[in-house]
Protein backbone atom coordinates (compact mmCIF):
# COMPACT_ATOMS: atom_id res chain seq x y z
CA UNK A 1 95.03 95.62 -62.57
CA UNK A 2 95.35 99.19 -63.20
CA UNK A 3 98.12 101.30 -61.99
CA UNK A 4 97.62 103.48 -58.75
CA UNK A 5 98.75 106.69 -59.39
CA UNK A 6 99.23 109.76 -57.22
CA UNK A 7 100.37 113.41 -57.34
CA UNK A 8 100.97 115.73 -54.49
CA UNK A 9 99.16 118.23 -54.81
CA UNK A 10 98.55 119.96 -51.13
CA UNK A 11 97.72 123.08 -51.73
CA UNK A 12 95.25 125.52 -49.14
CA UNK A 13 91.80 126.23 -50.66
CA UNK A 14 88.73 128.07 -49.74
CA UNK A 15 85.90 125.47 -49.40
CA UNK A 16 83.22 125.52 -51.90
CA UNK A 17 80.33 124.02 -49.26
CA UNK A 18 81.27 126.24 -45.99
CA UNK A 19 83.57 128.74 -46.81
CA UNK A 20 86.62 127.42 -44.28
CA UNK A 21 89.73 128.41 -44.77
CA UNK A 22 91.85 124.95 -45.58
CA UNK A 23 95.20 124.78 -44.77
CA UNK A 24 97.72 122.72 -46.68
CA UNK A 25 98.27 119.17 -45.05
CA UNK A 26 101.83 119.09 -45.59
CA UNK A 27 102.95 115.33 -45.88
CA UNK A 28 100.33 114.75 -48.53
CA UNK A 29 97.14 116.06 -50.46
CA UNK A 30 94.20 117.21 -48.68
CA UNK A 31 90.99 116.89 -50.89
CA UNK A 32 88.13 117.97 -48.61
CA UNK A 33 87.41 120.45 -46.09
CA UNK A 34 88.39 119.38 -42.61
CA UNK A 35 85.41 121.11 -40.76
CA UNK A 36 82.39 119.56 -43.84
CA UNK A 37 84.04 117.02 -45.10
CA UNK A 38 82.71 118.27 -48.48
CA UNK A 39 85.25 118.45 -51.40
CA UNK A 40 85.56 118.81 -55.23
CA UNK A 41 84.90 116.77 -58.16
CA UNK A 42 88.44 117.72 -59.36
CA UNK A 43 90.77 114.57 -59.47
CA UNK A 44 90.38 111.30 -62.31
CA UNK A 45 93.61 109.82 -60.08
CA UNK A 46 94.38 111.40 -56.27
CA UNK A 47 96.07 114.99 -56.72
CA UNK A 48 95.80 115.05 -60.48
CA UNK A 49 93.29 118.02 -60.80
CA UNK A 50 92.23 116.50 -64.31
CA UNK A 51 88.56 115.91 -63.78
CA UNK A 52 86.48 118.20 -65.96
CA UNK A 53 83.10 117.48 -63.88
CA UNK A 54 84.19 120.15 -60.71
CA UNK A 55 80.87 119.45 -59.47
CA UNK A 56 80.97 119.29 -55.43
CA UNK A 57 81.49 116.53 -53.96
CA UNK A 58 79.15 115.15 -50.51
CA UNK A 59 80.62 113.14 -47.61
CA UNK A 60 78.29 110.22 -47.87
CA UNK A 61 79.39 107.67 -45.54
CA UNK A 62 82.65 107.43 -43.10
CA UNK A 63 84.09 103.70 -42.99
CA UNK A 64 86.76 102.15 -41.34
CA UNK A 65 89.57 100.41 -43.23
CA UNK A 66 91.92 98.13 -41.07
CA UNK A 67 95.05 99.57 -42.70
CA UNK A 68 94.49 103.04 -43.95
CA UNK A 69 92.04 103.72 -40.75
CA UNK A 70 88.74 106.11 -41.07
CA UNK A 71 87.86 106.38 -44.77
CA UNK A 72 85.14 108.82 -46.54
CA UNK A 73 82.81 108.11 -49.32
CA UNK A 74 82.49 111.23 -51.21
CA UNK A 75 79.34 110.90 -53.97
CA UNK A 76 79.53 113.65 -56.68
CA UNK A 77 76.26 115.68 -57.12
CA UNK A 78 76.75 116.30 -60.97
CA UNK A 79 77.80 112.70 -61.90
CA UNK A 80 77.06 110.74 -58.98
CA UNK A 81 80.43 108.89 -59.29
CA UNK A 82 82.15 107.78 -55.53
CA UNK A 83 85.35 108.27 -54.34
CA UNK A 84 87.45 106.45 -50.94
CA UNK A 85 89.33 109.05 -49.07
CA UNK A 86 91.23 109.23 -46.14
CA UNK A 87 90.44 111.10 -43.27
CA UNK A 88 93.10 113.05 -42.02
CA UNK A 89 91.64 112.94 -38.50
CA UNK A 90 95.29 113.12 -36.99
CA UNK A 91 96.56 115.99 -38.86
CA UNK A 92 98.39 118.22 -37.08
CA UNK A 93 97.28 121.18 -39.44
CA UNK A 94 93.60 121.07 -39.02
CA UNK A 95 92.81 117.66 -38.42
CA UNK A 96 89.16 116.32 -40.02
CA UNK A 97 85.76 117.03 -37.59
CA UNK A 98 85.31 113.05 -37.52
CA UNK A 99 83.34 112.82 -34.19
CA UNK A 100 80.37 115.25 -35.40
CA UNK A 101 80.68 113.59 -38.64
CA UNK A 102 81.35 109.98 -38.20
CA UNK A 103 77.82 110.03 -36.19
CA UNK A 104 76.16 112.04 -38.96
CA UNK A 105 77.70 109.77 -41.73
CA UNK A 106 78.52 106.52 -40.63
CA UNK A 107 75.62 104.83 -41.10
CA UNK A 108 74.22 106.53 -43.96
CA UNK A 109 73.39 104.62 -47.36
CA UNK A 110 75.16 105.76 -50.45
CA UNK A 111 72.80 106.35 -52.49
């Protein structure tokens, strides 16, 4: 089993999809725009920033996960590789747009 490794990295960003202003989260790293959902091919492990691809990244699907809560399946459009998130739909700082996009997403087929 590998090891799960994470770096804080929660800095604000200007998204690359819709031009929102991100905020950082403050208790951890925020990954993806909060009004899209759309992020950044950026990270090999969460926070890391080592990914060469920087293609963007598409909300594909929002799932629910009985411990961690809503999730997002981002799918890369340069490499196609999928990554789990976690919404941050109870942020205080600009919490994730889940109701508009948990019915656009949710039952969507990663493709």
């Amino acid at each position: 089993m590998e090891n799960a490794r994470f770096t804080k990295n929660d800095n604000g960003f200007i998204c690359a999809n819709c031009g929102f202003e991100v905020m950082p989260l403050g208790t951890t790293s925020r990954n993806h725009c909060p009004r899209c959902l759309c992020s950044l091919h950026v990270d090999i492990n969460p926070g890391d920033r080592a990914c060469e691809c920087r293609a963007p990244m598409e909300p594909v699907k929002v799932v629910t996960d009985p411990r961690k809560g809503y999730i997002i399946l981002h799918k890369c459009t340069g490499c196609g590789e999928i990554h789990r998130n976690k919404a941050a739909h109870e942020a205080k700082t600009q919490p994730d747009n889940l109701m508009f996009n948990i019915y656009k997403y949710k039952h969507t087929k990663v493709v």
